[in-house]
Protein backbone atom coordinates (compact mmCIF):
# COMPACT_ATOMS: atom_id res chain seq x y z
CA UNK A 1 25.56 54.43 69.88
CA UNK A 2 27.09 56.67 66.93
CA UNK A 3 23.61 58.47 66.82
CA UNK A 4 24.05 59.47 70.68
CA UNK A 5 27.47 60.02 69.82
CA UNK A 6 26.44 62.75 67.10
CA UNK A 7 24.13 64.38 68.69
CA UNK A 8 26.64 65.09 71.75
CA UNK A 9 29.23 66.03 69.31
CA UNK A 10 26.55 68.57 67.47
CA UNK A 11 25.46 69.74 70.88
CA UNK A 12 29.25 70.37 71.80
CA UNK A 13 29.93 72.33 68.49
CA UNK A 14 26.76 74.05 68.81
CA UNK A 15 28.10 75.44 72.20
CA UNK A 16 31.33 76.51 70.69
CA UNK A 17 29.92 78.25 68.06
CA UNK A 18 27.37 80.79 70.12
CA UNK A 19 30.74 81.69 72.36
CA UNK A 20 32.85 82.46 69.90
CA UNK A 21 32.38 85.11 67.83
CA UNK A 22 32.23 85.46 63.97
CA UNK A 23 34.52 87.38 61.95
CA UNK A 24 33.55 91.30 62.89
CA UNK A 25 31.15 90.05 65.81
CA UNK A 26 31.27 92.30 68.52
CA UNK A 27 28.44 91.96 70.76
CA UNK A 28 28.85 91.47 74.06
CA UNK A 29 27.55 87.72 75.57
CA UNK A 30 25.12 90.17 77.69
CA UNK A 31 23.29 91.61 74.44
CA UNK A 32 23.53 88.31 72.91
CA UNK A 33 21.68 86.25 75.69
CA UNK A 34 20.54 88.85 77.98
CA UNK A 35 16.55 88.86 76.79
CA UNK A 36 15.95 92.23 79.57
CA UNK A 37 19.54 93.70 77.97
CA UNK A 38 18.07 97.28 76.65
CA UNK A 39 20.32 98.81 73.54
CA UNK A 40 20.72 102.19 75.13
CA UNK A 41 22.93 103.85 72.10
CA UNK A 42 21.72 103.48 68.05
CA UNK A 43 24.15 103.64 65.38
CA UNK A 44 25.89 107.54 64.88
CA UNK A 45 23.79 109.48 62.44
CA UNK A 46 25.80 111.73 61.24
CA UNK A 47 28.37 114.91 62.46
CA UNK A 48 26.27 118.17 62.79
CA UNK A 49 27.54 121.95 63.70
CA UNK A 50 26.69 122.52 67.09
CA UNK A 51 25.87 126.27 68.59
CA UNK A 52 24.59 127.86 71.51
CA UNK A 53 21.98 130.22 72.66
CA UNK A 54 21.88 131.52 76.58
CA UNK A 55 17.82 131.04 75.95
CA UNK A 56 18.30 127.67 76.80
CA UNK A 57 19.81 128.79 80.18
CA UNK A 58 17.19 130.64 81.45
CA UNK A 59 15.52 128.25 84.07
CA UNK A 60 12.15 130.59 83.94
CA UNK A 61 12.03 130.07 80.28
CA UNK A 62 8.34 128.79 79.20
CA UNK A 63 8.19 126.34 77.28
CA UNK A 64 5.22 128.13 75.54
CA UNK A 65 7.93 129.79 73.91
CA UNK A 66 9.53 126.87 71.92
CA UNK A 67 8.55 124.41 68.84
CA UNK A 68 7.69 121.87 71.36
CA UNK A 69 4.57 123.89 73.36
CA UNK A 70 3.04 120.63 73.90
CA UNK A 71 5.12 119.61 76.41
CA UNK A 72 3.64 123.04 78.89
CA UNK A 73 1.39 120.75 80.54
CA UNK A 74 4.29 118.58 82.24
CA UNK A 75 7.63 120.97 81.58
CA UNK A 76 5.58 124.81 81.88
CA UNK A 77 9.50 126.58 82.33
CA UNK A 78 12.67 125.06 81.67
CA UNK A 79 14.10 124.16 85.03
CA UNK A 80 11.25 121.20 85.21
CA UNK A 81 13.05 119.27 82.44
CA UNK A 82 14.85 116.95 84.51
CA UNK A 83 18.44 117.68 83.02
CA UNK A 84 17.79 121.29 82.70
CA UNK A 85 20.12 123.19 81.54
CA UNK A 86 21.03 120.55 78.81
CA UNK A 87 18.53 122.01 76.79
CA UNK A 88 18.07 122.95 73.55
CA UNK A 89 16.76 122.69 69.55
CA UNK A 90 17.51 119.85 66.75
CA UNK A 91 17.22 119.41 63.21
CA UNK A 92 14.42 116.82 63.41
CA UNK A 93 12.06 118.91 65.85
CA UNK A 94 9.30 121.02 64.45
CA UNK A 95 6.58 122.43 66.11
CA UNK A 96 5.09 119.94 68.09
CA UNK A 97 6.64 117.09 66.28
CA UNK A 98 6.83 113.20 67.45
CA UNK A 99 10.45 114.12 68.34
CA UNK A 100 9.90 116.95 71.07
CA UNK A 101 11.83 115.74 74.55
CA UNK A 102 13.70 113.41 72.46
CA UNK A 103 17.47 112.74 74.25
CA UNK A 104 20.64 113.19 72.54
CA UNK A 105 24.29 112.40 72.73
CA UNK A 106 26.27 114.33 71.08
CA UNK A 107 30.74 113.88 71.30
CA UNK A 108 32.53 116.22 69.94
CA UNK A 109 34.50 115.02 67.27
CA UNK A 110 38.37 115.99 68.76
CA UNK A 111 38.59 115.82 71.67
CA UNK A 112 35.11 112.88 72.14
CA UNK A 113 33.91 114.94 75.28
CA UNK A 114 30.18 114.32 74.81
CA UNK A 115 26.68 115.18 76.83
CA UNK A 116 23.30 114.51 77.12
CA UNK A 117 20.82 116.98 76.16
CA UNK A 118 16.94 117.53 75.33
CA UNK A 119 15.50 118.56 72.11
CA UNK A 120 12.43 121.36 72.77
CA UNK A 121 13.04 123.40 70.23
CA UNK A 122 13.33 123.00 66.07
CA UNK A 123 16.86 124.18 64.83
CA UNK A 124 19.02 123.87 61.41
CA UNK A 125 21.72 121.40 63.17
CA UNK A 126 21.72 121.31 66.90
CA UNK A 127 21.69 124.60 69.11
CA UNK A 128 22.17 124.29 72.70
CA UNK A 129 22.45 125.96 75.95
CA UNK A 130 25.52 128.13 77.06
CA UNK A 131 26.27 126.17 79.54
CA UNK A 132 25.45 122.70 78.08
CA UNK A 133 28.07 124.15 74.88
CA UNK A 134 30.57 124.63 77.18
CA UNK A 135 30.43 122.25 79.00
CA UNK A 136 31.07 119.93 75.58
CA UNK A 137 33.57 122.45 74.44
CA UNK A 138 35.96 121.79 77.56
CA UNK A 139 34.81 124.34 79.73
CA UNK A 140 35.46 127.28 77.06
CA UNK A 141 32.88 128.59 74.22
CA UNK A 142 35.87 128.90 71.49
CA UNK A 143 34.40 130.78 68.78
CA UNK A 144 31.17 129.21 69.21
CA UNK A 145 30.57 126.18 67.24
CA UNK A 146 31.98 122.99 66.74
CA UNK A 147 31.27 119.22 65.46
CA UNK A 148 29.73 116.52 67.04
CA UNK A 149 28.32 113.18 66.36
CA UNK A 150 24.98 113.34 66.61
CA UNK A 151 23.27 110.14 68.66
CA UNK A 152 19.47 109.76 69.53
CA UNK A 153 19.79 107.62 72.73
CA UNK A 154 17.03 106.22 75.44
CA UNK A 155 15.01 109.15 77.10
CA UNK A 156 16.56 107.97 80.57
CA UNK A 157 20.06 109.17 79.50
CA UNK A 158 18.59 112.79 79.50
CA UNK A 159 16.68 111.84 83.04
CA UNK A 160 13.54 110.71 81.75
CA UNK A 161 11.40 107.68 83.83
């Protein structure tokens, strides 16, 4: 009897202790037992300057034109990217690099307004479209930069299948 008796009393403890969290524990119960839960949003990398260029905008634009040519086959012009015109270039892209297409969030760092935008192009920081800047700026383009935390995040953010 005092073996059954244990082993309920472990199994009850043992329940306890997955629903309660540990000291700095903040998953959700969904990540934690969820085995189809997908992680859409990785750690902050860093803050970068952010800029624009009205290249970005131009919904003709060929992709020929850009770091990331190899995309032409499936995005020939700018407008097929499906969240044209949140466009634009990043410090990790080089000409045709691995990280071509790759989706970003960046939040600007007052006022945490943030988007979603594509990387096609190879920049020192992050430099994105017009209208994609100003749309993260508020609705203004200021004096034409600002900071935001940078955040590579799942390709169906930026409206990728």
């Amino acid at each position: 009897m005092i073996y059954f008796t244990s082993f309920v009393f472990t199994l009850l403890l043992a329940h306890i202790a997955r629903a309660v969290p540990a000291c700095g524990d903040v998953a959700s119960s969904q990540k934690m037992y969820d085995t189809t839960y997908e992680d859409t949003e990785q750690l902050v990398v860093a803050t970068y300057k952010v800029t624009w260029d009205a290249t970005y905008d131009n919904a003709k634009g060929s992709t020929n034109s850009v770091a990331c040519s190899n995309l032409t086959p499936k995005y020939p012009h700018f407008n097929s990217f499906p969240d044209f015109p949140f466009l634009g270039g990043a410090f990790d892209v080089h000409f045709n690099s691995p990280n071509c297409a790759k989706c970003w969030k960046l939040t600007e760092t007052k006022s945490h307004r943030f988007i979603y935008f594509t990387a096609i192009d190879a920049s020192a920081s992050f430099n994105i479209g017009k209208k994609a800047f100003t749309v993260l700026n508020g609705g203004t383009i200021g004096n034409g930069t600002l900071q935001a935390e940078a955040t590579p995040v799942a390709g169906h953010f930026c409206g990728f299948k």
